[in-house]
Protein backbone atom coordinates (compact mmCIF):
# COMPACT_ATOMS: atom_id res chain seq x y z
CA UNK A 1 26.40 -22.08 -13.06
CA UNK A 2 25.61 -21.66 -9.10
CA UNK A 3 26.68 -18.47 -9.20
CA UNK A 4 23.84 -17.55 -12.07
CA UNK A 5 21.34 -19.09 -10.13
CA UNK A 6 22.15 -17.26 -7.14
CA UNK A 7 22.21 -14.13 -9.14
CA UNK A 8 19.04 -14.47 -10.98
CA UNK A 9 17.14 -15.74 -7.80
CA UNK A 10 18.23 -12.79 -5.78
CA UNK A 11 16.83 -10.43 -8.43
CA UNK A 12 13.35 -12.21 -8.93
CA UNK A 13 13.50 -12.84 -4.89
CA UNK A 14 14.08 -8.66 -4.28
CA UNK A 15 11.10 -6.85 -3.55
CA UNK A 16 8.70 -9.13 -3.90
CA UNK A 17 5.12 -9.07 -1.57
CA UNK A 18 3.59 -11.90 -0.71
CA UNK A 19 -0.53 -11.58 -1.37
CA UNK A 20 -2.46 -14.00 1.02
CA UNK A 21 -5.33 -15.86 -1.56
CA UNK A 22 -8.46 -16.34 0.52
CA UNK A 23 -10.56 -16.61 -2.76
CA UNK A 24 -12.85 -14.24 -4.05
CA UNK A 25 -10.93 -13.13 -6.21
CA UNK A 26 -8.94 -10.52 -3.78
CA UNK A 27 -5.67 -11.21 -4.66
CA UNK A 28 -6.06 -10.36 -8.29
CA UNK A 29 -7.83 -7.27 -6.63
CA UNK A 30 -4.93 -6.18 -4.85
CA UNK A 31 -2.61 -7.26 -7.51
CA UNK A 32 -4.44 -4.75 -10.10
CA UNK A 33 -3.84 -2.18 -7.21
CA UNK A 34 0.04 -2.81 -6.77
CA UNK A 35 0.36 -2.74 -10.97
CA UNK A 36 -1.72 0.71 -10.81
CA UNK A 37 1.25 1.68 -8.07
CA UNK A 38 3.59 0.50 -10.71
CA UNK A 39 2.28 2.25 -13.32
CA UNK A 40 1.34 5.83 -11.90
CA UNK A 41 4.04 6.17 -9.01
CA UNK A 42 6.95 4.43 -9.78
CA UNK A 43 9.12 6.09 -6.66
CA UNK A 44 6.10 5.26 -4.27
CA UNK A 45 5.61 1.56 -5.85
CA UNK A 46 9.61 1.61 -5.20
CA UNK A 47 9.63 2.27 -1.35
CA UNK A 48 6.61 0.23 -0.94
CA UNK A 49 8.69 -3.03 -2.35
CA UNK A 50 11.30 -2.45 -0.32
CA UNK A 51 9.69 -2.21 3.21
CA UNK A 52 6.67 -4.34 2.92
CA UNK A 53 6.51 -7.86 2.33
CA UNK A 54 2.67 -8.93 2.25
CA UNK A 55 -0.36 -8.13 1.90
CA UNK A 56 -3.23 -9.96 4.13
CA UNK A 57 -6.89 -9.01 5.20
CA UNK A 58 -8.48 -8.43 8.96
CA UNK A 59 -12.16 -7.89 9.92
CA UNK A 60 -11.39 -4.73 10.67
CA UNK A 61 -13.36 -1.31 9.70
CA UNK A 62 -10.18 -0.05 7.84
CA UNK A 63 -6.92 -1.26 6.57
CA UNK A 64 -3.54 -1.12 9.08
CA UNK A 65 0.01 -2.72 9.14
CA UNK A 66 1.44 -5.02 11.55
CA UNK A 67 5.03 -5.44 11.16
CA UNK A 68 6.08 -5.54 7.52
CA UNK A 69 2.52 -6.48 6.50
CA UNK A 70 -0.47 -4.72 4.82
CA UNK A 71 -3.58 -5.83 6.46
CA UNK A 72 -6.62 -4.29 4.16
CA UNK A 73 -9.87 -4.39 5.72
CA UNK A 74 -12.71 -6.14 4.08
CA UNK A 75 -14.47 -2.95 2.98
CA UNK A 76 -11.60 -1.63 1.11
CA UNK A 77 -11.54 -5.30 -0.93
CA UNK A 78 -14.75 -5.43 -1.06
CA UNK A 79 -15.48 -1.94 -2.64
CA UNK A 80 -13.69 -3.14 -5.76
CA UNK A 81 -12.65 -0.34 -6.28
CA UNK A 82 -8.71 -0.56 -7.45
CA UNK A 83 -7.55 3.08 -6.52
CA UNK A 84 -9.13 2.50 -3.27
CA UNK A 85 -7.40 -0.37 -2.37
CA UNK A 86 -3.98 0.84 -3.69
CA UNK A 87 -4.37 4.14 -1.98
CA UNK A 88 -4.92 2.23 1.24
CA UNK A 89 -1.88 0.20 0.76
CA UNK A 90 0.04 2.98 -0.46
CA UNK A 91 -1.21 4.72 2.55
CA UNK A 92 -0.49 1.54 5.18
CA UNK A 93 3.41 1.47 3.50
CA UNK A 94 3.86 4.94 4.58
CA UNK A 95 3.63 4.07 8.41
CA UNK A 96 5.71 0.55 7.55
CA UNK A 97 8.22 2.97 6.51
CA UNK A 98 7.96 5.12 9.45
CA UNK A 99 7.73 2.59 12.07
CA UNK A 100 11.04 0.42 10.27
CA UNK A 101 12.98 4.00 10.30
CA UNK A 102 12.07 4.61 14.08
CA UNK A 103 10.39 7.62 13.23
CA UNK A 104 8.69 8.95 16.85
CA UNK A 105 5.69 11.16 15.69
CA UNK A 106 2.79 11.50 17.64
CA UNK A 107 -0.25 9.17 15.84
CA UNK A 108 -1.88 12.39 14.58
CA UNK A 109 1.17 13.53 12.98
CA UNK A 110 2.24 10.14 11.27
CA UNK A 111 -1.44 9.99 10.18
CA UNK A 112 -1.55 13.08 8.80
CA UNK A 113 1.75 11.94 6.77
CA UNK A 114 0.53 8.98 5.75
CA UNK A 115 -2.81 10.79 4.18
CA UNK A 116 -0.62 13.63 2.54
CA UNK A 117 1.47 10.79 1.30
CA UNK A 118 -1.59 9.30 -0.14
CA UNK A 119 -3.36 12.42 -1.41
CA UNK A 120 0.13 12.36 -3.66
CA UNK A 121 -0.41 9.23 -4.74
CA UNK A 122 -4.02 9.97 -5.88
CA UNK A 123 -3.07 12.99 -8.20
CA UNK A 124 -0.75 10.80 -10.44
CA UNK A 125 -4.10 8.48 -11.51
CA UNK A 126 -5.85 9.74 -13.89
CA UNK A 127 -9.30 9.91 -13.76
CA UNK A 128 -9.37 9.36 -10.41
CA UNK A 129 -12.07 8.99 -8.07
CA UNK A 130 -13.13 12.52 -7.02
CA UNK A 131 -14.33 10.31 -3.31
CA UNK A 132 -10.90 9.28 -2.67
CA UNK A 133 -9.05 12.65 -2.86
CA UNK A 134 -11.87 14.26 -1.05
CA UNK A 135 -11.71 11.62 2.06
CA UNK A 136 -7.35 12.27 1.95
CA UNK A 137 -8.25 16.21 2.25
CA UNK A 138 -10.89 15.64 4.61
CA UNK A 139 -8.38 13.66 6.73
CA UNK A 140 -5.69 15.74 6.48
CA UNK A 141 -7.75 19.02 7.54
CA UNK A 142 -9.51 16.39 10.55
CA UNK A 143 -5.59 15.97 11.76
């Protein structure tokens, strides 16, 4: 019976990330955002559970990682917008990945990865917002 605990704990315990609740509603926000991951990217969803493990909030102007943690800025939240906010976390895993796998890229050229990465993200949601793809190309051509 230990042994089944153990077992089933492990696999509900795997891959889970931690969302901070500060109220207003932003952890449901980002929750919608890591189900739309789920739904429309399952490989990208995939990495992202496996190297991050929360998701938090800074004052900030835009989102960043420190560590194994997505910090999204309070104008990504606040812009309710879900594909925003999971493109920014889908965007901040990229350079958790990077950083955890030592890879040594100037900043331009992990940022430039981390908005191509993104811009793929963004072309698996329907409907998308035509904003978002534009500021990933507009990034990526800035780089």
């Amino acid at each position: 019976m230990k042994w089944l605990i153990l077992i089933l704990y492990a696999q509900f315990s795997f891959g889970q990330i931690k969302i901070d609740d500060v109220g207003d509603g932003w952890k449901g926000k980002v929750q919608q955002a890591l189900d739309t991951i789920k739904k429309y990217d399952h490989p990208k969803y995939n990495l992202l559970i496996q190297h991050c493990k929360g998701v938090g909030y800074w004052l900030g102007n835009f989102s960043t990682s420190e560590g194994d943690k997505i910090l999204l800025s309070i104008p990504d939240v606040k812009s309710s917008c879900i594909n925003n906010i999971a493109s920014a976390i889908i965007h901040e895993s990229m350079h958790i990945y990077m950083k955890q796998q030592a890879f040594n890229l100037i900043e331009s050229q992990e940022e430039k990865l981390c908005y191509l990465y993104e811009l793929n993200f963004l072309f698996h949601i329907p409907n998308v917002e035509p904003w978002l793809t534009q500021n990933a190309k507009n990034k990526i051509k800035q780089l």
